[in-house]
Structures are given as C-alpha cells and as structure tokens.
PDB file of N, CA and C in Angstrom:
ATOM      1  N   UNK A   1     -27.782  18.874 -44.867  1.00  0.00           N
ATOM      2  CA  UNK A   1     -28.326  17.536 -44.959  1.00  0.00           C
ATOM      3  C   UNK A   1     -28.806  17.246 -46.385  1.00  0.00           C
ATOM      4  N   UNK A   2     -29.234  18.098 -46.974  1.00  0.00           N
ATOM      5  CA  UNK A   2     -29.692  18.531 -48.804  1.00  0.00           C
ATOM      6  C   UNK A   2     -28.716  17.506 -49.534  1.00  0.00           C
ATOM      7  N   UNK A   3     -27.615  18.007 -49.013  1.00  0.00           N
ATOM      8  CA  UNK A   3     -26.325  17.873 -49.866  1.00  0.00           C
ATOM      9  C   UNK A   3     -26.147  16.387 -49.949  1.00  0.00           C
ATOM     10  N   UNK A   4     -25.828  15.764 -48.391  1.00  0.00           N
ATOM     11  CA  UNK A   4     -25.819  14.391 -48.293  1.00  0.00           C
ATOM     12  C   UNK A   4     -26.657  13.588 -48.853  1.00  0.00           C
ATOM     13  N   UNK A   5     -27.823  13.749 -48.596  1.00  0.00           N
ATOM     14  CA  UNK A   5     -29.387  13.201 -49.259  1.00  0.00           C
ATOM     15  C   UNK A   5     -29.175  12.889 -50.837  1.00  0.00           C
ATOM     16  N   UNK A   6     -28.209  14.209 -51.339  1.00  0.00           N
ATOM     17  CA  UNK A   6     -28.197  14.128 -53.162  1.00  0.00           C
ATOM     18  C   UNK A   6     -26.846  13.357 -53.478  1.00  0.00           C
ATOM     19  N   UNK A   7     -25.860  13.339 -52.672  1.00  0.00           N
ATOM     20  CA  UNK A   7     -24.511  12.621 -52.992  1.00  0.00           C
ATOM     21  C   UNK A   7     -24.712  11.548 -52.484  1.00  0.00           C
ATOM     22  N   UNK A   8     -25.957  11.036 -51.582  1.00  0.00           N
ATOM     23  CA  UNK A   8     -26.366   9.243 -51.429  1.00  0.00           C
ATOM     24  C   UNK A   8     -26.971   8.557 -52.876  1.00  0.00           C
ATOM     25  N   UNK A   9     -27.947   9.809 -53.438  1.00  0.00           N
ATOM     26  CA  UNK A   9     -28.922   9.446 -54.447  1.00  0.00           C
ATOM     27  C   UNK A   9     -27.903   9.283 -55.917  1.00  0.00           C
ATOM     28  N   UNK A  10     -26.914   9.846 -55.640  1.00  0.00           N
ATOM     29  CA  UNK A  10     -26.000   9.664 -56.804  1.00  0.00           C
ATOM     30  C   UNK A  10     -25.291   8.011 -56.776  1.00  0.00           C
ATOM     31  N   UNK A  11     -24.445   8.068 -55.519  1.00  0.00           N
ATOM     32  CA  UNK A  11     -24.261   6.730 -55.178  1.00  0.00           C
ATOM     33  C   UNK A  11     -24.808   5.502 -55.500  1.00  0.00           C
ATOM     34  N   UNK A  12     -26.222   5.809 -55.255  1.00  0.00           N
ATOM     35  CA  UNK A  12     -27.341   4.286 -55.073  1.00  0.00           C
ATOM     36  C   UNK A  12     -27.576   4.506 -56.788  1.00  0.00           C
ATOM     37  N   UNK A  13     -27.155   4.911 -57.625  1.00  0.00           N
ATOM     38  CA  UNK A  13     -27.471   5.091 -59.195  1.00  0.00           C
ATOM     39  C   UNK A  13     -26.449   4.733 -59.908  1.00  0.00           C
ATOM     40  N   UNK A  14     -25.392   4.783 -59.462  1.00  0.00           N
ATOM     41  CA  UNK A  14     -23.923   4.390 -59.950  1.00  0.00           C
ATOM     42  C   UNK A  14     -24.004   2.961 -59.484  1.00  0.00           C
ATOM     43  N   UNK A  15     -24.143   2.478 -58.213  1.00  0.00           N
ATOM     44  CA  UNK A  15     -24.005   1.148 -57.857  1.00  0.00           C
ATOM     45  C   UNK A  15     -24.971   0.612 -58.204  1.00  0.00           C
ATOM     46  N   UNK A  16     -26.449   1.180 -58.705  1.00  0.00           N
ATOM     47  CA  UNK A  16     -26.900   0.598 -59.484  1.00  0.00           C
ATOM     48  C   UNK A  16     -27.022   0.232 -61.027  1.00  0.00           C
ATOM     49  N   UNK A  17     -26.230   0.700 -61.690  1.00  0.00           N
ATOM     50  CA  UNK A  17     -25.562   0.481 -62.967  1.00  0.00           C
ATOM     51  C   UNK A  17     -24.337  -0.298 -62.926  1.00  0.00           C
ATOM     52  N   UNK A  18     -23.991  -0.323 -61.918  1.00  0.00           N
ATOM     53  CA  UNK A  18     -22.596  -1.294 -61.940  1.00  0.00           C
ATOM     54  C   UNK A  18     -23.264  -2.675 -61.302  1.00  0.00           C
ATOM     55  N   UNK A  19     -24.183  -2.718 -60.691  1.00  0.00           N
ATOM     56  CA  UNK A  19     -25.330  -3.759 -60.040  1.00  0.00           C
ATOM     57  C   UNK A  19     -25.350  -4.266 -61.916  1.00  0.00           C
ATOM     58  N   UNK A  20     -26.221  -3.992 -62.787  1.00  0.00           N
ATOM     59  CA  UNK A  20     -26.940  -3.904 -64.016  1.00  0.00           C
ATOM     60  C   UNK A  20     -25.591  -5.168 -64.677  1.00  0.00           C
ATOM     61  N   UNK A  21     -24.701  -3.856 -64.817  1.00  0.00           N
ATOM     62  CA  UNK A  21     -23.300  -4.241 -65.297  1.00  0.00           C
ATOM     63  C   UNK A  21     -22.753  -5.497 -65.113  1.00  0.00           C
ATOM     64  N   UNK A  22     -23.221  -5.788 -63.576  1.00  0.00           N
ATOM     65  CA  UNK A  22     -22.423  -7.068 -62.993  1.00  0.00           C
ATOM     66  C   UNK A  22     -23.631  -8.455 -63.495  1.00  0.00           C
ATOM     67  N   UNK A  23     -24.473  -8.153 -63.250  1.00  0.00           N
ATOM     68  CA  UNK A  23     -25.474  -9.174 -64.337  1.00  0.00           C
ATOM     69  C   UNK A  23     -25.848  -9.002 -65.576  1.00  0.00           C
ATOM     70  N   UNK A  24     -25.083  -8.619 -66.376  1.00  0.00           N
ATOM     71  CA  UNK A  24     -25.181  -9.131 -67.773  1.00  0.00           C
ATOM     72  C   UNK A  24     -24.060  -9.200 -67.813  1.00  0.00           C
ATOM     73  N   UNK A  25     -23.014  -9.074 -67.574  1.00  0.00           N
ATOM     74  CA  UNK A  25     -21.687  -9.547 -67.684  1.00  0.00           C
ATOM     75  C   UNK A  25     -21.933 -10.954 -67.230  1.00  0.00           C
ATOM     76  N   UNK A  26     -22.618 -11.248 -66.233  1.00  0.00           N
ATOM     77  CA  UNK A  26     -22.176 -12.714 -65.614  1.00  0.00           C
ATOM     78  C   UNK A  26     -23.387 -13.829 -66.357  1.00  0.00           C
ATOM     79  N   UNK A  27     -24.528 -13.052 -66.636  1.00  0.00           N
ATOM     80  CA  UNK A  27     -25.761 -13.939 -67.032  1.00  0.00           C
ATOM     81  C   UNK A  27     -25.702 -13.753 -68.351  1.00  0.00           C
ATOM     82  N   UNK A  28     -24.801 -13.067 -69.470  1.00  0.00           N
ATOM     83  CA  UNK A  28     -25.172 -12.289 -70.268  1.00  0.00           C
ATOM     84  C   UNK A  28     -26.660 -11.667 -70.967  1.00  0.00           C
ATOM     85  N   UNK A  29     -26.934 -11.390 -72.313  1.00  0.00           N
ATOM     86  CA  UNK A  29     -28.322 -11.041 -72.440  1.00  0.00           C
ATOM     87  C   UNK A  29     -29.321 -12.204 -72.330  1.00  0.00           C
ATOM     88  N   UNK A  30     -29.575 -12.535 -71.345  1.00  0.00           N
ATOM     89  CA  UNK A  30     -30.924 -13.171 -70.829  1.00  0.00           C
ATOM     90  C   UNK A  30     -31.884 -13.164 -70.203  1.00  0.00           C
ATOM     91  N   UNK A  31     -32.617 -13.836 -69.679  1.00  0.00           N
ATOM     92  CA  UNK A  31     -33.550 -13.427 -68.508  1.00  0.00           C
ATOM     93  C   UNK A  31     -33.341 -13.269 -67.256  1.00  0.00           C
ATOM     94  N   UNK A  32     -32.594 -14.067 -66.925  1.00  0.00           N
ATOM     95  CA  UNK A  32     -32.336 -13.744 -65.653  1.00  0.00           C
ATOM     96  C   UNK A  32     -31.680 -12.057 -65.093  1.00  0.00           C
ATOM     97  N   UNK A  33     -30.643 -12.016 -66.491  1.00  0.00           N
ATOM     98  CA  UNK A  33     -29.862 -10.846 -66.618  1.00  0.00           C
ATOM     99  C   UNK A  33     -30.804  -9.386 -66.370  1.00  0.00           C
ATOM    100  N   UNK A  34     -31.885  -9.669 -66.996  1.00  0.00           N
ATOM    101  CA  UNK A  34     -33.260  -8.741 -67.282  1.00  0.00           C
ATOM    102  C   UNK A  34     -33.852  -8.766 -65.636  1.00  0.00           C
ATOM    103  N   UNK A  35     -34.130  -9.695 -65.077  1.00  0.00           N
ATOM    104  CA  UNK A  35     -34.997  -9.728 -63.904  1.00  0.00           C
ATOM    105  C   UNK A  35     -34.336  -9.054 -63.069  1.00  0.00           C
ATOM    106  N   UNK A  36     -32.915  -9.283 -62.797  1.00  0.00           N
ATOM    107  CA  UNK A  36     -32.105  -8.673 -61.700  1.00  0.00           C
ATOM    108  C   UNK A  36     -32.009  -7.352 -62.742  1.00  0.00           C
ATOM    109  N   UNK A  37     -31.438  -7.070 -63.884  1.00  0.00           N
ATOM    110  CA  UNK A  37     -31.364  -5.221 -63.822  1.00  0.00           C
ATOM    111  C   UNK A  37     -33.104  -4.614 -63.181  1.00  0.00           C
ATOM    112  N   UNK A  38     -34.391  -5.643 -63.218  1.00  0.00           N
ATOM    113  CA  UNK A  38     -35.390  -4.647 -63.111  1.00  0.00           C
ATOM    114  C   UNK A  38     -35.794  -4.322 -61.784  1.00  0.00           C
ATOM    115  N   UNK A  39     -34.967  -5.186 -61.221  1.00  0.00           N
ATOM    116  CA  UNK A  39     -35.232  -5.489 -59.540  1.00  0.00           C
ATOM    117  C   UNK A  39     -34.603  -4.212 -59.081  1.00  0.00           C
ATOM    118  N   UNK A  40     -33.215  -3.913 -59.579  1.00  0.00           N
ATOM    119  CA  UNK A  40     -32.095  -3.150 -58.925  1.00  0.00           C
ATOM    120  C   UNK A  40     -32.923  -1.349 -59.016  1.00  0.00           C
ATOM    121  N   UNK A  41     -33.383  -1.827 -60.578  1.00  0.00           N
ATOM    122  CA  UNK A  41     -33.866  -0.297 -61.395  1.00  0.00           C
ATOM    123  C   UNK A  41     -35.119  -0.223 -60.448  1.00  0.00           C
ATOM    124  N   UNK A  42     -36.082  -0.676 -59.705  1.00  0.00           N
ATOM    125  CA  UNK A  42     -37.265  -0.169 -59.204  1.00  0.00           C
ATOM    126  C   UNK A  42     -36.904   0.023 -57.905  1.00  0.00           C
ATOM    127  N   UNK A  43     -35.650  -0.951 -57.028  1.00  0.00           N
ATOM    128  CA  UNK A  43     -35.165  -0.147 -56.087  1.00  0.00           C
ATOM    129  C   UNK A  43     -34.644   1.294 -56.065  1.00  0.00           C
ATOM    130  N   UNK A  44     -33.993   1.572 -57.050  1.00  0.00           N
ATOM    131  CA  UNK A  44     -33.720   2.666 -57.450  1.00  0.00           C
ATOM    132  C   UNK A  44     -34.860   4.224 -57.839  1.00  0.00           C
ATOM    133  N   UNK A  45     -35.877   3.238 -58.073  1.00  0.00           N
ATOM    134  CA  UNK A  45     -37.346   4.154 -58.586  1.00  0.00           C
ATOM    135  C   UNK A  45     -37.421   4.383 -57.095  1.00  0.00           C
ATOM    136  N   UNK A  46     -37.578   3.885 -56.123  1.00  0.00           N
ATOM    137  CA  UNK A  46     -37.975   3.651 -54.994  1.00  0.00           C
ATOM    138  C   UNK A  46     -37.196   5.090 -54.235  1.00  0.00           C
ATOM    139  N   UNK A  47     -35.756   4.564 -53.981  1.00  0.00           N
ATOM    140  CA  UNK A  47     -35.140   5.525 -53.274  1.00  0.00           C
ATOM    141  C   UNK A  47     -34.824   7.268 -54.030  1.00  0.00           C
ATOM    142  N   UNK A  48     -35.245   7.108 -55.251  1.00  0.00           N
ATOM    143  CA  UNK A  48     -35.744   8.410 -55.737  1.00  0.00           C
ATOM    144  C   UNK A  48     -36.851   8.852 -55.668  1.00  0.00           C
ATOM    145  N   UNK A  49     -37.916   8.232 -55.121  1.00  0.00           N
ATOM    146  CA  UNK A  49     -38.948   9.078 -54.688  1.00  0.00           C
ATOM    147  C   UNK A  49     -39.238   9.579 -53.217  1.00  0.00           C
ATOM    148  N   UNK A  50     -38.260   8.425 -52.272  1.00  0.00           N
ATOM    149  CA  UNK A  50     -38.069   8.532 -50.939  1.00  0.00           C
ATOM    150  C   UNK A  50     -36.945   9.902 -50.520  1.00  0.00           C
ATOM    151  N   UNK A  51     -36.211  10.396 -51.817  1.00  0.00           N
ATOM    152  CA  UNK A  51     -35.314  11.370 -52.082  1.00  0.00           C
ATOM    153  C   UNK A  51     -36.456  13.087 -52.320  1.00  0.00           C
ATOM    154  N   UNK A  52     -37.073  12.644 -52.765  1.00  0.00           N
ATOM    155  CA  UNK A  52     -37.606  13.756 -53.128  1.00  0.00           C
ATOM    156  C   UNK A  52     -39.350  13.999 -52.207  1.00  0.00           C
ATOM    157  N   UNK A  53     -39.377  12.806 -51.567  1.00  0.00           N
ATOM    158  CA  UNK A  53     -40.917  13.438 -50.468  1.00  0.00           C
ATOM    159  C   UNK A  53     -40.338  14.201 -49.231  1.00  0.00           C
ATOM    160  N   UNK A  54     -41.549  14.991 -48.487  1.00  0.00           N
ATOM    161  CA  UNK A  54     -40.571  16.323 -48.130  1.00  0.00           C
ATOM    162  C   UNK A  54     -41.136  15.440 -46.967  1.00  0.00           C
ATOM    163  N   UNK A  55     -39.922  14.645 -46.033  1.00  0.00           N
ATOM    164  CA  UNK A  55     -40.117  13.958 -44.917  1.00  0.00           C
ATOM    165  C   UNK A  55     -39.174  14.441 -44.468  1.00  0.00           C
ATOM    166  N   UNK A  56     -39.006  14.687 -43.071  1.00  0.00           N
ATOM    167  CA  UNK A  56     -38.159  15.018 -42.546  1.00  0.00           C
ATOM    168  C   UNK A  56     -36.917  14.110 -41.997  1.00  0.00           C
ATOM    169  N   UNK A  57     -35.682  14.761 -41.042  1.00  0.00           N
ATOM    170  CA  UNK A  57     -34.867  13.406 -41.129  1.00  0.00           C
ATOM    171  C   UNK A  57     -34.727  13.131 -39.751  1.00  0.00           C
ATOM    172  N   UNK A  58     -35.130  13.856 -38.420  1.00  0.00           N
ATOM    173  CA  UNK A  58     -35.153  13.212 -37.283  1.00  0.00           C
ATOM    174  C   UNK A  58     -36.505  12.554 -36.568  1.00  0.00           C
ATOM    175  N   UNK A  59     -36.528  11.551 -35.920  1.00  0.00           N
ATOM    176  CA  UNK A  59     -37.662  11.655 -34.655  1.00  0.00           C
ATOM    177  C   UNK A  59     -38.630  13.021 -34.396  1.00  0.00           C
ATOM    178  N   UNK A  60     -37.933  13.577 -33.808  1.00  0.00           N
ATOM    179  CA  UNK A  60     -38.736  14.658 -33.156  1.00  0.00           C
ATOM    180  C   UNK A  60     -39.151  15.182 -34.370  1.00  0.00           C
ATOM    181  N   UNK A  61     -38.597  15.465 -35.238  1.00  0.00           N
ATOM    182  CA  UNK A  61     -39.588  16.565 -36.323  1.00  0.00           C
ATOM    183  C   UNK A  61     -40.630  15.046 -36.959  1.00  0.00           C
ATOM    184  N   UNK A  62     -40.640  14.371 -37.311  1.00  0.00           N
ATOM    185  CA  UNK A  62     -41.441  13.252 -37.405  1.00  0.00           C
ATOM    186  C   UNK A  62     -42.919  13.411 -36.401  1.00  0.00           C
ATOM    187  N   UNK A  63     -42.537  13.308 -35.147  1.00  0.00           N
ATOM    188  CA  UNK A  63     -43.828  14.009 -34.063  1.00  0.00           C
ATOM    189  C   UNK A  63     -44.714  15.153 -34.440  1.00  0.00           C
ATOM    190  N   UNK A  64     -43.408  16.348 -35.042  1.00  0.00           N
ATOM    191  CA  UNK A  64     -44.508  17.320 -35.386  1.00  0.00           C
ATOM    192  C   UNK A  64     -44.386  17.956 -36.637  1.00  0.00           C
ATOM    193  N   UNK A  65     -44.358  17.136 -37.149  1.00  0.00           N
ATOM    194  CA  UNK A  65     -44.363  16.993 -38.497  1.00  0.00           C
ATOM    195  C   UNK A  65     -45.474  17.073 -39.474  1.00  0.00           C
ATOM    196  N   UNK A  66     -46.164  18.135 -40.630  1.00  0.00           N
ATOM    197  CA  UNK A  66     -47.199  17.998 -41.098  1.00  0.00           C
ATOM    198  C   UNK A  66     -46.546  18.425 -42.400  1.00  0.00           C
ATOM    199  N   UNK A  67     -47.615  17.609 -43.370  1.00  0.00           N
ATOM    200  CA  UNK A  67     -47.688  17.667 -44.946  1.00  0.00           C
ATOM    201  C   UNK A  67     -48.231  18.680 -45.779  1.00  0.00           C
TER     202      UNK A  67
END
C-alpha cells in the first residue's frame, strides 16, 4: 500500500505542474496565472502532508487506531 500511496503522490505533483503549466500558458504571467498556480501548489502542500501522517488506510484500523 506504501508503494501506491508514493506513485499517487508523484502523480498529484506532475498534474500539478502541468495544472501550473496550463495557466500561464493560457493567462500568461499575470495574476490570475499566479492565484491558480498557488491554489494548485497548497493543494499539493496539503496532500503531501496527508502522504506522510501515519494514518492508517481502512475503517477498522481507524477504530483502533492510536498516535
């Protein structure tokens, strides 16, 4: 499950640079261009920290589950 978890986190980093990519190509360097790369980049902050807290991945271990 390690494995999957790290070849998602790769994924969501690539499509988020091609996310980046696709607004400044279309907005070029502007603001708007800026707001959407910072939106994409803190989702990204996001699911790298949700990558690395030691949560488990079913229900039941969730129940008995301690930190």
């Amino acid at each position: 499950m390690e494995k999957l978890h790290k070849q998602n986190l790769i994924i969501t980093w690539c499509s988020i640079l091609a996310l980046i990519m696709v607004s400044v190509l279309g907005f070029g360097l502007s603001v708007m261009a800026l707001k959407g790369s910072i939106v994409v980049i803190v989702c990204g902050i996001i699911s790298t920290i949700g990558y690395f807290l030691p949560l488990p991945d079913d229900k039941w271990q969730w129940r008995h589950h301690t930190l």
